[in-house]
N, C-alpha and C. Protein backbone atom coordinates (compact mmCIF):
# COMPACT_ATOMS: atom_id res chain seq x y z
N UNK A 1 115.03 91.10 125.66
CA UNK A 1 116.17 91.88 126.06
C UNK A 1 116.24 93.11 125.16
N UNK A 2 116.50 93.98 125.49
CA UNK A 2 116.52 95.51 125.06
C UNK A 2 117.88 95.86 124.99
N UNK A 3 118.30 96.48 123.85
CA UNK A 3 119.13 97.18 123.62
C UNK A 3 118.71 98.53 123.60
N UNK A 4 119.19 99.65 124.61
CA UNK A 4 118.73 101.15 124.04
C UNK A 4 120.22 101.65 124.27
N UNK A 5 119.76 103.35 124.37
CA UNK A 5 120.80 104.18 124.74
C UNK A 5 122.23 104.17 123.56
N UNK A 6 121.81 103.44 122.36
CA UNK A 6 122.99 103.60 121.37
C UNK A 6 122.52 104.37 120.44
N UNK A 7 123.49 105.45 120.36
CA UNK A 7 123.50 106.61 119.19
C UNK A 7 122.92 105.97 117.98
N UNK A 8 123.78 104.83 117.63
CA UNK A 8 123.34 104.37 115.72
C UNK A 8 121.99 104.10 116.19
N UNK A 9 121.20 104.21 116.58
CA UNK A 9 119.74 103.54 116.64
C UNK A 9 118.71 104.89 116.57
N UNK A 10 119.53 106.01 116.87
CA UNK A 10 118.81 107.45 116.66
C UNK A 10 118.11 107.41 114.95
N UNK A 11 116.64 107.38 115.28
CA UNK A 11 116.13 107.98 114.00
C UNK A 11 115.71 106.73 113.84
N UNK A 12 115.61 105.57 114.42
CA UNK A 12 115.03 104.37 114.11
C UNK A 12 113.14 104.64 114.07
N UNK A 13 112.39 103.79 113.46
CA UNK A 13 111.21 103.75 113.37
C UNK A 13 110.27 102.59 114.26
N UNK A 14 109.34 102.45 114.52
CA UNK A 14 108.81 101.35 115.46
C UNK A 14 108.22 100.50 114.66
N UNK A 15 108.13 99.34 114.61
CA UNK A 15 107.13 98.11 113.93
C UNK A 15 105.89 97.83 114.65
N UNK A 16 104.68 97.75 114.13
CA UNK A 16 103.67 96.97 114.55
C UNK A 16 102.93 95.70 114.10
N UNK A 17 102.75 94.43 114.35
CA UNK A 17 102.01 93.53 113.62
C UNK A 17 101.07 93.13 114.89
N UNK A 18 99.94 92.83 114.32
CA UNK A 18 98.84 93.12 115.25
C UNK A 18 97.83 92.32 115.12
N UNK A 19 97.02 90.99 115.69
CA UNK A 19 96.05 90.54 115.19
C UNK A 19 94.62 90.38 115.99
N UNK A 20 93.22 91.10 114.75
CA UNK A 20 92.12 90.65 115.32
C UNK A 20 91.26 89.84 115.09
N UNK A 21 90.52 88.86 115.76
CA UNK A 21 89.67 87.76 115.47
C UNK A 21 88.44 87.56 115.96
N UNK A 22 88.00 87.30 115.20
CA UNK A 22 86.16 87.40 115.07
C UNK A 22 86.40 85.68 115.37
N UNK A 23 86.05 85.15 116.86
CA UNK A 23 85.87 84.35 117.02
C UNK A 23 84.75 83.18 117.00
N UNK A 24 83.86 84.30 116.44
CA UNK A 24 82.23 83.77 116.18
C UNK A 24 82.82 83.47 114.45
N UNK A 25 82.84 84.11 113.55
CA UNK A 25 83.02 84.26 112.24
C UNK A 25 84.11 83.16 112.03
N UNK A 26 85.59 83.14 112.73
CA UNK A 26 85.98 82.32 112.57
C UNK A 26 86.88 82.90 111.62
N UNK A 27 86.75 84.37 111.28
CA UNK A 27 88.19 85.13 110.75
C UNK A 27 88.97 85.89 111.67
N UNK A 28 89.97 86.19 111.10
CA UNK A 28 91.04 87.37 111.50
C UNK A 28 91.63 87.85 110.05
N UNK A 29 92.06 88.73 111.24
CA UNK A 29 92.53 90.40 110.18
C UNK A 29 93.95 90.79 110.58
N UNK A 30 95.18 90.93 110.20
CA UNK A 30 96.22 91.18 110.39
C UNK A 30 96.71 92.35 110.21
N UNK A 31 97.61 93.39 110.77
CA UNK A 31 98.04 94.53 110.87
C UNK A 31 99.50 94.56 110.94
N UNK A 32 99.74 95.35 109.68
CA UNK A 32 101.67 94.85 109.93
C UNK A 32 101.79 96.40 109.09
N UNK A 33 102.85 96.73 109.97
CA UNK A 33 103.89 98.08 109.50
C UNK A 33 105.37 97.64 110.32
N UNK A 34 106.37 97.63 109.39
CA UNK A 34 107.47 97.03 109.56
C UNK A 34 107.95 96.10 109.43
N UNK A 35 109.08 95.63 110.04
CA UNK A 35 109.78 94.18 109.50
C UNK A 35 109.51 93.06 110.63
N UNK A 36 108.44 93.41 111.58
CA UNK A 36 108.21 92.37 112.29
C UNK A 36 107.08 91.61 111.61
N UNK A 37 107.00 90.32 111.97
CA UNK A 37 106.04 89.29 111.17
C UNK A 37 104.81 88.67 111.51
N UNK A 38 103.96 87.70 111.02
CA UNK A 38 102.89 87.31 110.78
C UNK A 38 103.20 85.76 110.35
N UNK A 39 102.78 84.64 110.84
CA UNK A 39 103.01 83.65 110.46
C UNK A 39 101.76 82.80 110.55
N UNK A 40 100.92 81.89 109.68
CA UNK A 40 100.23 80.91 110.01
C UNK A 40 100.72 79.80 110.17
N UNK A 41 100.22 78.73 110.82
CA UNK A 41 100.83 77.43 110.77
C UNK A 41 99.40 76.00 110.68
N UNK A 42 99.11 75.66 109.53
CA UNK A 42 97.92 75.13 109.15
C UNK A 42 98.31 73.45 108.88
N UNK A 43 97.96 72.18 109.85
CA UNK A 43 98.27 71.42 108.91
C UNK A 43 99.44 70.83 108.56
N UNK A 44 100.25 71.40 109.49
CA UNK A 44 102.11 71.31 109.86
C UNK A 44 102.76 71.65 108.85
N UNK A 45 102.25 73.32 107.96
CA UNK A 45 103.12 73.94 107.34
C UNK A 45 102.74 75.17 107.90
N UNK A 46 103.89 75.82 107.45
CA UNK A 46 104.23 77.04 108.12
C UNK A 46 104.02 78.22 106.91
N UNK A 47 103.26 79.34 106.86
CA UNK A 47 103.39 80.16 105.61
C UNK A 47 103.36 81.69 106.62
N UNK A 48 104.32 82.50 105.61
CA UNK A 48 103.79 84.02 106.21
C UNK A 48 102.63 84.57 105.75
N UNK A 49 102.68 85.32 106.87
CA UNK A 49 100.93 86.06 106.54
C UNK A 49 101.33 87.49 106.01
N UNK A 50 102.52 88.10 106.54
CA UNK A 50 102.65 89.38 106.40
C UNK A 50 104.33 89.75 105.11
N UNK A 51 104.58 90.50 105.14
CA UNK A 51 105.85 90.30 104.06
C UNK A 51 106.88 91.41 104.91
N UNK A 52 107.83 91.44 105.40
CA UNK A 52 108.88 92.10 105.38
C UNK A 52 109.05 93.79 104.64
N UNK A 53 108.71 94.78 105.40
CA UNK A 53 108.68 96.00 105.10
C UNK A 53 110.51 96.86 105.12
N UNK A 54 111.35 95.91 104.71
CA UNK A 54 112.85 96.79 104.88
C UNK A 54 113.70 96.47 103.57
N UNK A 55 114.87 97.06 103.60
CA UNK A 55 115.69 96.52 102.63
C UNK A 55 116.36 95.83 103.11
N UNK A 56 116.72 94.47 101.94
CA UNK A 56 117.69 93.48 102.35
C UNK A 56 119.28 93.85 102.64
N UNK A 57 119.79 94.60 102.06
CA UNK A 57 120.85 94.98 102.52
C UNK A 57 121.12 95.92 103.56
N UNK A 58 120.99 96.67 103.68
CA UNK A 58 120.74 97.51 104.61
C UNK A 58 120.27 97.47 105.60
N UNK A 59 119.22 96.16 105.91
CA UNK A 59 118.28 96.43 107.04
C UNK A 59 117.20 97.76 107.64
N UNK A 60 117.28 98.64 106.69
CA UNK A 60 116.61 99.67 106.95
C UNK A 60 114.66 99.43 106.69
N UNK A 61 113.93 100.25 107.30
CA UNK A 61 113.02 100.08 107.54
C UNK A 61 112.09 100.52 106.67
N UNK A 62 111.46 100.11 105.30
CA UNK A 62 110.80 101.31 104.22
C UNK A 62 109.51 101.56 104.60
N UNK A 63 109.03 101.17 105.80
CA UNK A 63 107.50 100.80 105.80
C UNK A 63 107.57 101.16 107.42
N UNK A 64 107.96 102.47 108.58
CA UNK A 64 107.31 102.40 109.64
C UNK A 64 106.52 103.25 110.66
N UNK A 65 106.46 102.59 112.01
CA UNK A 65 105.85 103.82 112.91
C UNK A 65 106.28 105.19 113.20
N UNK A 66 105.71 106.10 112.87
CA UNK A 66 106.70 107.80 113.66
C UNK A 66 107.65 108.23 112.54
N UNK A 67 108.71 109.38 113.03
CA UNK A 67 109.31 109.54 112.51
C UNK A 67 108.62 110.56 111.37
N UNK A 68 107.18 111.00 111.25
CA UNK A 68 106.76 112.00 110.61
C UNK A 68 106.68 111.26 109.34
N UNK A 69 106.86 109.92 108.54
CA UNK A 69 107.53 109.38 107.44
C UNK A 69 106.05 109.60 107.57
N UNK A 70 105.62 108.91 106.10
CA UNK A 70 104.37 108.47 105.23
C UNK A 70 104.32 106.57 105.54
N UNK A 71 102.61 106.19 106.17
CA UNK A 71 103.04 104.71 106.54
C UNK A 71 101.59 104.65 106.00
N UNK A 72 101.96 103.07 105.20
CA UNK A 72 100.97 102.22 104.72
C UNK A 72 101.05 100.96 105.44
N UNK A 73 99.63 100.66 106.23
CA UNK A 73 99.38 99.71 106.60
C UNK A 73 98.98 98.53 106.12
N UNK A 74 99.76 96.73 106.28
CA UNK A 74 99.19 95.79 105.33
C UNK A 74 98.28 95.44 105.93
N UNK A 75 96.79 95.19 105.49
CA UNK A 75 96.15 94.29 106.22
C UNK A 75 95.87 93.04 105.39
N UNK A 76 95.68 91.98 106.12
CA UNK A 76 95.53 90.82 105.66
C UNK A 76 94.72 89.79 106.02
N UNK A 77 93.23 89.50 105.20
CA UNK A 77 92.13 88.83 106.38
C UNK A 77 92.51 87.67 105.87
N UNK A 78 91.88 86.44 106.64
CA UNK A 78 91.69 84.94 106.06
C UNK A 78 90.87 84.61 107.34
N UNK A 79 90.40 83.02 106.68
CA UNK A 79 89.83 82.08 107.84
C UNK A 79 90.51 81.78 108.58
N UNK A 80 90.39 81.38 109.56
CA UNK A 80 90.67 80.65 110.34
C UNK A 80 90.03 78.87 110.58
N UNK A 81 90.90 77.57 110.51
CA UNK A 81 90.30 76.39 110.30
C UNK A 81 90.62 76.17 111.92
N UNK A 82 90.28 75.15 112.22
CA UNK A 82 90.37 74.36 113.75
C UNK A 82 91.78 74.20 113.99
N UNK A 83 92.63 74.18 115.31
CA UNK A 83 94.23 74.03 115.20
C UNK A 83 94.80 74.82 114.56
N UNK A 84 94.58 76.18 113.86
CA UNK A 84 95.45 76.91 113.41
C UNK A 84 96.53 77.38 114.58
N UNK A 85 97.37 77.91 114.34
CA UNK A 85 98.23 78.37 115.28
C UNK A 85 99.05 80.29 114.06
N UNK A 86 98.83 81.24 114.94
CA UNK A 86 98.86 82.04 114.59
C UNK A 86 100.48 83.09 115.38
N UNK A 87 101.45 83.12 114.69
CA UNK A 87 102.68 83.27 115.31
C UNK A 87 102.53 84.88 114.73
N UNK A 88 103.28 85.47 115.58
CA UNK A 88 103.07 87.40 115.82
C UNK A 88 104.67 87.42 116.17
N UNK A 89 105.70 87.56 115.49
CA UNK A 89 106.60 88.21 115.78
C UNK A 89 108.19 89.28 115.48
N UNK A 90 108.88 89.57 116.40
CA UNK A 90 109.91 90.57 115.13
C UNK A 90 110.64 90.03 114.81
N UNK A 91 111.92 90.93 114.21
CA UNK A 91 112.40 90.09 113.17
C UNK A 91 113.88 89.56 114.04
N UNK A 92 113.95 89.87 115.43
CA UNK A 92 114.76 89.40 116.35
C UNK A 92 114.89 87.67 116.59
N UNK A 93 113.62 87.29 116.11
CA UNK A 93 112.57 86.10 115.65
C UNK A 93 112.80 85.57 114.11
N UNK A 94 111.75 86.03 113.12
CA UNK A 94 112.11 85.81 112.06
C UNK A 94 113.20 86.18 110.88
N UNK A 95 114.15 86.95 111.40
CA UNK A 95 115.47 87.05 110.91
C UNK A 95 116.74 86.29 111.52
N UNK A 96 116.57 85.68 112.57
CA UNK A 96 117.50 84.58 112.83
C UNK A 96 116.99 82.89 112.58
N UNK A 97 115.82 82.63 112.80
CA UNK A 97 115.13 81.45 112.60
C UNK A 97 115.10 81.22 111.05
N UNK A 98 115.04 80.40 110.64
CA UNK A 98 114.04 79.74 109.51
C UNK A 98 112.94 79.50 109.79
N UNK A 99 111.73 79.33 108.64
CA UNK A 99 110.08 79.00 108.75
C UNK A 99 110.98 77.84 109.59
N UNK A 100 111.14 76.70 109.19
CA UNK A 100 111.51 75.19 109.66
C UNK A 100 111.60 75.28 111.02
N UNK A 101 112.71 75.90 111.39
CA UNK A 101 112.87 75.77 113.15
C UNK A 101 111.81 76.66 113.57
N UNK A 102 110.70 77.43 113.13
CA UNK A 102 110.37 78.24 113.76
C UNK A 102 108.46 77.10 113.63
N UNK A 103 108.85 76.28 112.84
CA UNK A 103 107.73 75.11 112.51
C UNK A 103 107.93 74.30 113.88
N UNK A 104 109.10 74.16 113.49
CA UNK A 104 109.29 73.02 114.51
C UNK A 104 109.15 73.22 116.39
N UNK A 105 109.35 74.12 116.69
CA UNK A 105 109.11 75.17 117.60
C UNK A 105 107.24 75.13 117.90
N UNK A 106 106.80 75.49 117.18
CA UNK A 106 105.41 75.68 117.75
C UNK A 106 104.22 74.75 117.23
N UNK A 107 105.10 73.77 115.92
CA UNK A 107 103.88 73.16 115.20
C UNK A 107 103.36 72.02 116.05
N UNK A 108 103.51 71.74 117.04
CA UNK A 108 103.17 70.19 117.57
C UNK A 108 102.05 70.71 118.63
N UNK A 109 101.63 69.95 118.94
CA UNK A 109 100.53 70.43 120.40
C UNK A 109 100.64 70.99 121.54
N UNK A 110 100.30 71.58 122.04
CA UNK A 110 101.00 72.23 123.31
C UNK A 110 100.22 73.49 123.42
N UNK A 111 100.15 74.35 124.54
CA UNK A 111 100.17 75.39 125.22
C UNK A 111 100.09 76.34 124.52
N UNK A 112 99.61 77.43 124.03
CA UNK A 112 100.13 78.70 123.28
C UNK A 112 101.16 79.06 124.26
N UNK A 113 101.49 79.06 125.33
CA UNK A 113 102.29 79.96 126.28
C UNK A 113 103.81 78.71 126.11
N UNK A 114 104.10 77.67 126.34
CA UNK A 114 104.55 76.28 125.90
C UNK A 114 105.23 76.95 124.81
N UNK A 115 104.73 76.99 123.22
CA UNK A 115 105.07 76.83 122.40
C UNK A 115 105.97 78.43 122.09
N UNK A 116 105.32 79.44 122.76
CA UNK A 116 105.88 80.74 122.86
C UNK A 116 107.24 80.36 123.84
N UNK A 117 107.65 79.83 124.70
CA UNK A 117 108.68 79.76 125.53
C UNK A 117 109.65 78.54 124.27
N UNK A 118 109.10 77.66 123.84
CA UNK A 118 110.18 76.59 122.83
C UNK A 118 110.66 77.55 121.47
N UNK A 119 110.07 78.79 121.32
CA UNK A 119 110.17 79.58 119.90
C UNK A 119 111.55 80.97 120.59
N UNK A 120 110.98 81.25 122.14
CA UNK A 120 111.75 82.24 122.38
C UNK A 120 113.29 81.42 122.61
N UNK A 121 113.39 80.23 123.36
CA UNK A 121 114.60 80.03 123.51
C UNK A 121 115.39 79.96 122.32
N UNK A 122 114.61 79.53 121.12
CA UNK A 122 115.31 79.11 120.41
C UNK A 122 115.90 80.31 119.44
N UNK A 123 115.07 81.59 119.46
CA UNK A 123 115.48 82.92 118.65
C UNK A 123 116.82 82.85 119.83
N UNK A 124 116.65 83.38 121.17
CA UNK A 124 117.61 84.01 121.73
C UNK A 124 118.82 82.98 121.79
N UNK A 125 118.88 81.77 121.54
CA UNK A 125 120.15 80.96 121.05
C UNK A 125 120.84 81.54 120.03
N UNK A 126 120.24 82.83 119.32
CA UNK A 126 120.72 83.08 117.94
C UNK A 126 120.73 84.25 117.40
N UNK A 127 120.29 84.81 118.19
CA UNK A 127 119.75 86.38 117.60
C UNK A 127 120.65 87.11 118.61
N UNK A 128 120.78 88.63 117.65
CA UNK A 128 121.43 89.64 118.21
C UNK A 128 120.61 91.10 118.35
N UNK A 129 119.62 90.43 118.66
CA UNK A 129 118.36 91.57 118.24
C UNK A 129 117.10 91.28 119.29
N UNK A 130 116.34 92.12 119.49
CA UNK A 130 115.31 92.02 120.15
C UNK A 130 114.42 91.24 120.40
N UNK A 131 114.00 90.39 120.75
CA UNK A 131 113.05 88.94 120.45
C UNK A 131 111.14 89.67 121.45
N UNK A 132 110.66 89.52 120.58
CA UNK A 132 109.21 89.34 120.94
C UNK A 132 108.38 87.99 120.00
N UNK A 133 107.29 87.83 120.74
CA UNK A 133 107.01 86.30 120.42
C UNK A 133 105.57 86.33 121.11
N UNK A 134 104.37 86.21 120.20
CA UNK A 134 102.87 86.13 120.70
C UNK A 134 102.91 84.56 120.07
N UNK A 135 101.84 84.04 120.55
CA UNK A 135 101.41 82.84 119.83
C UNK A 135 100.09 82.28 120.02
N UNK A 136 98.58 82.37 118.91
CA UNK A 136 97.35 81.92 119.21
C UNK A 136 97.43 81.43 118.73
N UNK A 137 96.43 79.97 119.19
CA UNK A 137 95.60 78.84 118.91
C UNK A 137 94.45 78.77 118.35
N UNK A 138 93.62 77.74 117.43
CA UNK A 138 92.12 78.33 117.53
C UNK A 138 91.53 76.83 117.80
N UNK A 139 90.68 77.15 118.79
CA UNK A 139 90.72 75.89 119.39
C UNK A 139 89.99 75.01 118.51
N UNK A 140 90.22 73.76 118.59
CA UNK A 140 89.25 72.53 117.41
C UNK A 140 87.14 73.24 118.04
N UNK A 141 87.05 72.66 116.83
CA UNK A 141 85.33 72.87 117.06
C UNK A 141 84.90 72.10 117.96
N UNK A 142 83.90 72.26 118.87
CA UNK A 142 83.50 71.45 120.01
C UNK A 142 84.32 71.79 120.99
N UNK A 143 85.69 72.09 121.04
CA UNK A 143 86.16 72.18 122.20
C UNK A 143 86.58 73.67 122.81
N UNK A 144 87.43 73.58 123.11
CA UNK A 144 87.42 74.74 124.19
C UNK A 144 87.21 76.04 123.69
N UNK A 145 86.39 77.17 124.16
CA UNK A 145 86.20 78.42 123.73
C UNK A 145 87.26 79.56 123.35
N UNK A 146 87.05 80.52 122.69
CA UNK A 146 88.43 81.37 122.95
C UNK A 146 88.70 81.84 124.31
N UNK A 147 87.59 82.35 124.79
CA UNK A 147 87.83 82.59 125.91
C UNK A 147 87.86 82.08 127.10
N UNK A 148 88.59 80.56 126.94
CA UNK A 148 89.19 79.95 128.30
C UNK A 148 90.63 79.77 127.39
């Protein structure tokens, strides 16, 4: 759900977090400018991958897209193990959730598309903000390819 067309939002900046994976290699590489997030989930814990680019009080944005500003991009590689589950989202998402509900939400088996619909209901139960929500899998060894 979108909020536009409000004056206080003039001069706002855009977020990107972004992920690519070398599915042969068995890494990925993460791309984050802004306060939207990066999450792994290994093992049925939940850790961030990316860190929060704003101020806590304020909510303002120190880190983003446009706006002519100066932007540093985080990148962030790691492995990837079998069953990882790789959560991509803003902070419409990870500013109303906790890691916990946002564990509990996608850590169990299921669907990437499944576990993206149990994560969105549960931001928009709560949030007053924009909700986006990616969610990859990596499939166990032997079984299914990335690309099915």
């Amino acid at each position: 759900r979108l909020r536009t067309g409000q004056k206080e939002y003039y001069g706002m900046g855009c977020t990107l977090t972004s992920l690519l994976v070398d599915p042969e290699a068995r890494r990925a590489i993460v791309y984050q400018v802004g306060d939207s997030m990066a999450y792994l989930v290994r093992n049925g814990v939940i850790s961030p991958i990316t860190t929060p680019q704003q101020e806590r009080e304020s909510g303002k944005l120190t880190n983003h897209l446009g706006l002519g500003e100066k932007m540093a991009i985080e990148r962030v590689r790691f492995v990837l193990e079998p069953s990882d589950a790789i959560i991509l989202c803003t902070d419409g998402v990870s500013g109303y959730l906790s890691t916990e509900e946002m564990l509990a939400a996608v850590g169990q088996d299921g669907e990437p598309a499944d576990r993206v619909d149990v994560l969105m209901e549960a931001a928009l139960a709560k949030s007053e903000d924009n909700v986006t929500v990616v969610v990859a899998v990596v499939p166990p060894l032997g079984g299914d390819s990335w690309e099915d």
